[in-house]
C-alpha atoms as a PDB file:
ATOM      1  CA  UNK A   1      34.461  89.849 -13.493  1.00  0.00           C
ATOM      2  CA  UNK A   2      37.000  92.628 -12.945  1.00  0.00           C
ATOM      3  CA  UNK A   3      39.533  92.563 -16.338  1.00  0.00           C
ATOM      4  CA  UNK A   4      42.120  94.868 -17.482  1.00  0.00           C
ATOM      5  CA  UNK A   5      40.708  97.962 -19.790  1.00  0.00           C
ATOM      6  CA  UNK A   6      43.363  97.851 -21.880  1.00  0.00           C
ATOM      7  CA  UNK A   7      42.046  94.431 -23.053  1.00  0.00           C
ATOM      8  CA  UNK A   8      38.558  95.897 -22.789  1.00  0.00           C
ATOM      9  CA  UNK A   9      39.692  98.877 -25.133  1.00  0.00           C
ATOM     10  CA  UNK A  10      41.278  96.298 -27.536  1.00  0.00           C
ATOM     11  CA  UNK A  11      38.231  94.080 -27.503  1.00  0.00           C
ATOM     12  CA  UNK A  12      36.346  97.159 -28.272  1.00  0.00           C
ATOM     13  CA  UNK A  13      38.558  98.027 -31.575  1.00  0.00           C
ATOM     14  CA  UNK A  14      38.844  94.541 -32.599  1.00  0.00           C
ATOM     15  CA  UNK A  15      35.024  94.674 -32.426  1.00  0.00           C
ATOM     16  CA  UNK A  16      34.040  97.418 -34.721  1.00  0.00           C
ATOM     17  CA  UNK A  17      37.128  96.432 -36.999  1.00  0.00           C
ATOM     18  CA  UNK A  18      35.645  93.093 -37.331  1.00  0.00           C
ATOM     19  CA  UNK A  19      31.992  95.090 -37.819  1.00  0.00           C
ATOM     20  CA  UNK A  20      33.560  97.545 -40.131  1.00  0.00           C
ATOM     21  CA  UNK A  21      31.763 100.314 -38.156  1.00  0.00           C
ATOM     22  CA  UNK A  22      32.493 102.749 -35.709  1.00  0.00           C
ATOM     23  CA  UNK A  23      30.460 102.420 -32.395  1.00  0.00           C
ATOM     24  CA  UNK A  24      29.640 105.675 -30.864  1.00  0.00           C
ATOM     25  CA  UNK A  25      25.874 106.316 -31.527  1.00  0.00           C
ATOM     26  CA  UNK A  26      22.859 104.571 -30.007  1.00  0.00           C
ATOM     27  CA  UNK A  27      21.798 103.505 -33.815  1.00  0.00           C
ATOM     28  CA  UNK A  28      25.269 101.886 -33.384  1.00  0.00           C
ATOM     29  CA  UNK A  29      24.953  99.806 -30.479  1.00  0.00           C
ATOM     30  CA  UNK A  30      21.490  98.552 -31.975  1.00  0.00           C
ATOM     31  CA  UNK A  31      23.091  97.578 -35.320  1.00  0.00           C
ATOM     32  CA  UNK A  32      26.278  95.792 -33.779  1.00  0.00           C
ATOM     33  CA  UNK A  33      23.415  93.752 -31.523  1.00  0.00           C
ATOM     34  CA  UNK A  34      21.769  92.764 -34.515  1.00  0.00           C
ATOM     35  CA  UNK A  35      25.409  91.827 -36.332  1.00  0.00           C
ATOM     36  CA  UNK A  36      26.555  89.257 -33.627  1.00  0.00           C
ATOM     37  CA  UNK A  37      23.131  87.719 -33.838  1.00  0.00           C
ATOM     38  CA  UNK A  38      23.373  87.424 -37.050  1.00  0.00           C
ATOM     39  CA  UNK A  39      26.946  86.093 -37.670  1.00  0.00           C
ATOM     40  CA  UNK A  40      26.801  84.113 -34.047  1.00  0.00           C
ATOM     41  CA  UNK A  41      23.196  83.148 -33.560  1.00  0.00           C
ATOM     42  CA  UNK A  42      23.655  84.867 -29.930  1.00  0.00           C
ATOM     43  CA  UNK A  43      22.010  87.712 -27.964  1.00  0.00           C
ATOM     44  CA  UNK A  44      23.911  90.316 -26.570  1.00  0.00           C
ATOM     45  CA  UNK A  45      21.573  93.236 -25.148  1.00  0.00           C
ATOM     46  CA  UNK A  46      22.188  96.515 -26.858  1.00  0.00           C
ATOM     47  CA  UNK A  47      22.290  98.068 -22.992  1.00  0.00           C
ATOM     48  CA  UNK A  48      25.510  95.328 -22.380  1.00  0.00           C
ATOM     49  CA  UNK A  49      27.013  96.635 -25.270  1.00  0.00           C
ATOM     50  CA  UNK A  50      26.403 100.225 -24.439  1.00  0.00           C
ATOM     51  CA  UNK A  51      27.537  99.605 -20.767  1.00  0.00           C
ATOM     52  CA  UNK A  52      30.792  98.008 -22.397  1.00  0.00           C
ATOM     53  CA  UNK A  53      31.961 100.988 -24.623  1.00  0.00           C
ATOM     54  CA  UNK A  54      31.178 103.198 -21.603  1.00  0.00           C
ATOM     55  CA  UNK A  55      28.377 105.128 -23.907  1.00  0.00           C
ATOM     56  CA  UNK A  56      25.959 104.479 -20.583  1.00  0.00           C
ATOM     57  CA  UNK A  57      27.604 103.969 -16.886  1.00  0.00           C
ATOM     58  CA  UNK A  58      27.546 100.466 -15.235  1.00  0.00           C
ATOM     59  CA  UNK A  59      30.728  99.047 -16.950  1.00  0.00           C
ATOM     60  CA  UNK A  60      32.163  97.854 -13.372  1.00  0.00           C
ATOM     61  CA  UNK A  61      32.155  94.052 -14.014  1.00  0.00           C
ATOM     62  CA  UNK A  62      31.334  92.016 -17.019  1.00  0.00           C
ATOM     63  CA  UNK A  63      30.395  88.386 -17.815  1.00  0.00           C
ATOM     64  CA  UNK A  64      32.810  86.058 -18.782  1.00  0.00           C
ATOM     65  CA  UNK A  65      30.069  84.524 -21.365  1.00  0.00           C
ATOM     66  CA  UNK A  66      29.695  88.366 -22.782  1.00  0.00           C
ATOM     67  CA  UNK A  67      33.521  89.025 -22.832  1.00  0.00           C
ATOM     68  CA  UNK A  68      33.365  85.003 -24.904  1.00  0.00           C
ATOM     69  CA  UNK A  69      30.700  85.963 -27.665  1.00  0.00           C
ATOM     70  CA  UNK A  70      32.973  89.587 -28.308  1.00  0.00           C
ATOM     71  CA  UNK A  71      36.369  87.794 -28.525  1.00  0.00           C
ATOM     72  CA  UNK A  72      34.003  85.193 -30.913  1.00  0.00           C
ATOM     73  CA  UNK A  73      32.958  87.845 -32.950  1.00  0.00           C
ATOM     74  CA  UNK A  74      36.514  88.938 -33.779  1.00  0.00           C
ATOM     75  CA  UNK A  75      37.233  85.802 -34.863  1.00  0.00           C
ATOM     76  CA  UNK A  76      38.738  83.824 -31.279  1.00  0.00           C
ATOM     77  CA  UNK A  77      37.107  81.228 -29.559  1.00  0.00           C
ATOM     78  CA  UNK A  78      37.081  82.372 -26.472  1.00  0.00           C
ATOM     79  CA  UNK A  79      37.959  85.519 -24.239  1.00  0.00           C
ATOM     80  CA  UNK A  80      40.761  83.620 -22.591  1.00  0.00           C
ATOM     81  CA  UNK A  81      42.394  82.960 -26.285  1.00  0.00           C
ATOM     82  CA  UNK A  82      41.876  86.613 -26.974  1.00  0.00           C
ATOM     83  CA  UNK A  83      44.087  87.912 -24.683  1.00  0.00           C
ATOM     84  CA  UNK A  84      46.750  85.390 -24.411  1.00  0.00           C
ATOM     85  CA  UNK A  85      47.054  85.398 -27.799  1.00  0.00           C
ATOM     86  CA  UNK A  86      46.759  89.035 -29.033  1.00  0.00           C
ATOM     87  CA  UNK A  87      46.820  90.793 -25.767  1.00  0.00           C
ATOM     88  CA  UNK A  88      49.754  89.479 -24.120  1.00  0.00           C
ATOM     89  CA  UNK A  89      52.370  88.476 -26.674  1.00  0.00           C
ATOM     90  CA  UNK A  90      54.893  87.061 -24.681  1.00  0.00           C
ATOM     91  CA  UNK A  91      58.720  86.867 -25.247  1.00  0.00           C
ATOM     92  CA  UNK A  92      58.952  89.983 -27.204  1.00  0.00           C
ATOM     93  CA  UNK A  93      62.509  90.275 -27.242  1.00  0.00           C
ATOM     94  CA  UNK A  94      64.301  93.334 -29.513  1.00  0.00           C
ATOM     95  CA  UNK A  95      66.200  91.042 -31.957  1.00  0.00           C
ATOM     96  CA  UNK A  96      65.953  87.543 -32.372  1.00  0.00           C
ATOM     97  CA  UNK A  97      66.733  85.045 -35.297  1.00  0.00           C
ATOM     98  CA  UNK A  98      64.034  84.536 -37.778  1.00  0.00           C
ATOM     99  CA  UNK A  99      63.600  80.325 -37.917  1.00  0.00           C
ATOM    100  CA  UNK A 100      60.180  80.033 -39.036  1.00  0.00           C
ATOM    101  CA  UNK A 101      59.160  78.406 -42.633  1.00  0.00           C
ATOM    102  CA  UNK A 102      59.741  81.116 -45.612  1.00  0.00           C
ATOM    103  CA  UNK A 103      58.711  81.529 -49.030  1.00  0.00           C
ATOM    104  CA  UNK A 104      60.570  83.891 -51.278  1.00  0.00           C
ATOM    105  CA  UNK A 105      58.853  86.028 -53.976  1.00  0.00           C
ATOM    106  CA  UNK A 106      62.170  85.690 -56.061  1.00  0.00           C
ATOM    107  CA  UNK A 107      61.467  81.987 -56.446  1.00  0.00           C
ATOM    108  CA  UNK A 108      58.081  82.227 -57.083  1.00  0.00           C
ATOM    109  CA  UNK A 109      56.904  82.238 -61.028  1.00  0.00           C
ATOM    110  CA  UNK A 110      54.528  84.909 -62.184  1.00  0.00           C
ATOM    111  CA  UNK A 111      50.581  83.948 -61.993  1.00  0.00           C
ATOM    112  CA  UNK A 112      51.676  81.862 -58.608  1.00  0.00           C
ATOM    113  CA  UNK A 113      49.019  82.146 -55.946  1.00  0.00           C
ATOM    114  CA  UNK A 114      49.804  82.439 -51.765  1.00  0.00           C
ATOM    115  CA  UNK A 115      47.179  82.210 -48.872  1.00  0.00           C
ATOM    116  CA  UNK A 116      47.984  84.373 -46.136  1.00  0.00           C
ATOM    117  CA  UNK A 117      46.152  84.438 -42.701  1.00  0.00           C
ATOM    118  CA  UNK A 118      46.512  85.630 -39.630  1.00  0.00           C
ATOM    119  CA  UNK A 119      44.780  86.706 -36.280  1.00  0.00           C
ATOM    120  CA  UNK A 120      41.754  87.564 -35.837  1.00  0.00           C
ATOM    121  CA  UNK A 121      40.275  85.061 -38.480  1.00  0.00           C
ATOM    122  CA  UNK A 122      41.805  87.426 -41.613  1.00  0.00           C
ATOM    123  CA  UNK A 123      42.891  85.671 -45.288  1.00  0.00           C
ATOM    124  CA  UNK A 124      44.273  86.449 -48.035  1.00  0.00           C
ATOM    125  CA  UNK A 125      44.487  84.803 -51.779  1.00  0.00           C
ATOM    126  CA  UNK A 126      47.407  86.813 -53.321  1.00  0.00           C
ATOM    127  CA  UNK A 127      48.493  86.146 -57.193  1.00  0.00           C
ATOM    128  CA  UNK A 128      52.440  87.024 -57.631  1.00  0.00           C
ATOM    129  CA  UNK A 129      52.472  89.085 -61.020  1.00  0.00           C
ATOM    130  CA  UNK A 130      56.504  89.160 -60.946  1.00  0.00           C
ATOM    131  CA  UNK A 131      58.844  91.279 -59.485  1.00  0.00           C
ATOM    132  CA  UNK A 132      57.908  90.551 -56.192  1.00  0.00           C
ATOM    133  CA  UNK A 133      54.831  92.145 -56.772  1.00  0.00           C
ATOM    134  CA  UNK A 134      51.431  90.491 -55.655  1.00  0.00           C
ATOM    135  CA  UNK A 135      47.847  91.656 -56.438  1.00  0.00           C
ATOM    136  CA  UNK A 136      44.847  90.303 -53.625  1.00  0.00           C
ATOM    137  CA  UNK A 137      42.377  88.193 -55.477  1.00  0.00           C
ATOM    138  CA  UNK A 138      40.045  87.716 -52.736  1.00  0.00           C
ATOM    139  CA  UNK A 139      40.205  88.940 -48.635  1.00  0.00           C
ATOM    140  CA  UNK A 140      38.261  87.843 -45.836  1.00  0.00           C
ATOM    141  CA  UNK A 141      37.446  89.985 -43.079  1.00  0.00           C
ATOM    142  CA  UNK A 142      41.202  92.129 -43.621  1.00  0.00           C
ATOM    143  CA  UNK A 143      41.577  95.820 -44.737  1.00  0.00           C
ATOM    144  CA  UNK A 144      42.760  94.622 -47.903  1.00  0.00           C
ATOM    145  CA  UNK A 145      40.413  94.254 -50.958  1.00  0.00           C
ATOM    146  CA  UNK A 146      40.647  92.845 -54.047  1.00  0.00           C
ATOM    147  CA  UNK A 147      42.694  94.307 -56.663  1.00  0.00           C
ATOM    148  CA  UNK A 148      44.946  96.017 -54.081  1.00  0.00           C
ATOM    149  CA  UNK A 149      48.753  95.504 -54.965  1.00  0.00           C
ATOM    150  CA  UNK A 150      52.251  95.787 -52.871  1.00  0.00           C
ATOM    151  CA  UNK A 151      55.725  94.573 -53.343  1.00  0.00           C
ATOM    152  CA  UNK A 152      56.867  91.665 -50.701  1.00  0.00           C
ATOM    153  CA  UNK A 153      59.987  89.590 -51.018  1.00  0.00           C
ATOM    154  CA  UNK A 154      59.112  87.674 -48.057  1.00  0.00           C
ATOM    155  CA  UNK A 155      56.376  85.972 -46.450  1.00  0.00           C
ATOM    156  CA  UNK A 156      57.250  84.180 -43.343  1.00  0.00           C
ATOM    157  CA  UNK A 157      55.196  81.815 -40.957  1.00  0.00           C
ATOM    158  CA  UNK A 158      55.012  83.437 -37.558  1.00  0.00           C
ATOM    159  CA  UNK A 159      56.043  86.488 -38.041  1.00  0.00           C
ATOM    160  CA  UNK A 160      54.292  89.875 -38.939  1.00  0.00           C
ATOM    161  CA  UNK A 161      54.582  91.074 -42.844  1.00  0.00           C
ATOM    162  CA  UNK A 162      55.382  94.165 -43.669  1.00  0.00           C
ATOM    163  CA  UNK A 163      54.499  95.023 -47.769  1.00  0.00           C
ATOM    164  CA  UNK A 164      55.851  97.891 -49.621  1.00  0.00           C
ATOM    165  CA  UNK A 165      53.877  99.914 -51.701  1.00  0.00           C
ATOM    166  CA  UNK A 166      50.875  98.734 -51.023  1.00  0.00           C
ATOM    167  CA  UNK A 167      48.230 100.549 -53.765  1.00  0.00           C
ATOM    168  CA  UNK A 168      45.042 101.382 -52.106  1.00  0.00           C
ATOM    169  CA  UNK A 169      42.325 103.382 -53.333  1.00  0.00           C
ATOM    170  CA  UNK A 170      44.955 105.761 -55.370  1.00  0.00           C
ATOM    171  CA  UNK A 171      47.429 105.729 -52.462  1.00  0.00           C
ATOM    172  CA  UNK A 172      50.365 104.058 -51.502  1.00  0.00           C
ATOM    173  CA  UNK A 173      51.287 103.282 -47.996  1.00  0.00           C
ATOM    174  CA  UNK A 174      53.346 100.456 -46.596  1.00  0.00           C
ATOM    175  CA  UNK A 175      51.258  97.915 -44.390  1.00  0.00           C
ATOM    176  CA  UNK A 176      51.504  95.323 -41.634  1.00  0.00           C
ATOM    177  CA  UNK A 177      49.673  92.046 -41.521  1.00  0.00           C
ATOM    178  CA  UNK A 178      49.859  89.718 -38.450  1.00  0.00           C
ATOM    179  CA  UNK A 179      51.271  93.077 -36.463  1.00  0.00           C
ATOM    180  CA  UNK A 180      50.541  90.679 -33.261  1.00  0.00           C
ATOM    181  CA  UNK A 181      51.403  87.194 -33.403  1.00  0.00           C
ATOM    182  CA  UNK A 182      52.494  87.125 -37.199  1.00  0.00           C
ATOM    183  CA  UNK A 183      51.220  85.154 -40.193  1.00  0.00           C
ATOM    184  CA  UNK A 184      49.143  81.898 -38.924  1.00  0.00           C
ATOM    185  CA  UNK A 185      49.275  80.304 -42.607  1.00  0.00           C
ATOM    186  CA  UNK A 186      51.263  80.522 -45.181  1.00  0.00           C
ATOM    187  CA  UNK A 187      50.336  78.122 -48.026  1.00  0.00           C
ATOM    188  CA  UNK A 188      51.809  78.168 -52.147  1.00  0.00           C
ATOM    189  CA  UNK A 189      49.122  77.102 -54.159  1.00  0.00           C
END
């Protein structure tokens, strides 16, 4: 099945992002082989895999049911999801007005807690401490990990979040979430 390689190459990212482990070694392809097994109770041959991140040639065509248990993995159903709905964003326009549900950190009390998720299959539980200032209590399969704090005044439904400030390991940095397709939940708890 001929498909575009920049899909291929974001498939590939997604992959070892959602692994949390760089692909580039034989040893590699052998442990992210024995990962989707594990997580997806499905075989994919580490000489697929290999042939896929172009570590061996043969990379030509691949199977739709090979391209379905990677987009899977990162946390879409299926291959076709995958790229409609992270690989080609439609209706990117470069300003448009904002309509989707909001919450406001100003009218949120301190101790409040938010979940945040977005694509691929990433959560957040974030406590508000005040001052628009939230601290991650738990993540699921996102860069951010517990105890990490950042400054947000807004967190709206369908749109990307940018925080401010975002502490991590000793550094700060500001940070996207939902870059592609924006936040997919947004609930006050």
């Amino acid at each position: 099945m001929p498909v575009n390689p920049q899909y291929i190459t974001l498939l590939r990212q997604l992959v070892e992002e959602s692994a949390d482990h760089a692909i580039a070694t034989s040893n590699d392809f052998i442990f992210l082989s024995g990962e989707i097994q594990g997580r997806l109770n499905e075989n994919l041959s580490v000489s697929t895999l290999k042939r896929l991140w172009g570590y061996v040639d043969g990379y030509a065509s691949v199977r739709p049911s090979t391209l379905d248990i990677l987009a899977r993995f990162t946390g879409f159903p299926d291959w076709e999801t995958f790229v409609s709905d992270y690989c080609e964003v439609e209706g990117v326009q470069s300003s448009h007005r904002v309509v989707s549900p909001s919450l406001y950190s100003k009218d949120l009390d301190a101790g409040k807690q938010v979940n945040i998720c977005w694509n691929p299959n990433r959560c957040c539980l974030l406590k508000h401490l005040g001052n628009s200032l939230f601290e991650v209590i738990t993540s699921d399969n996102a860069k951010l990990k517990s105890g990490d704090r950042f400054l947000c005044q807004r967190f709206t439904l369908n749109q990307p979040l940018y925080v401010e400030l975002l502490t991590k390991d000793g550094n700060t940095e500001l940070f996207v979430m939902g870059n592609k397709g924006g936040l997919t939940s947004l609930t006050l708890l």
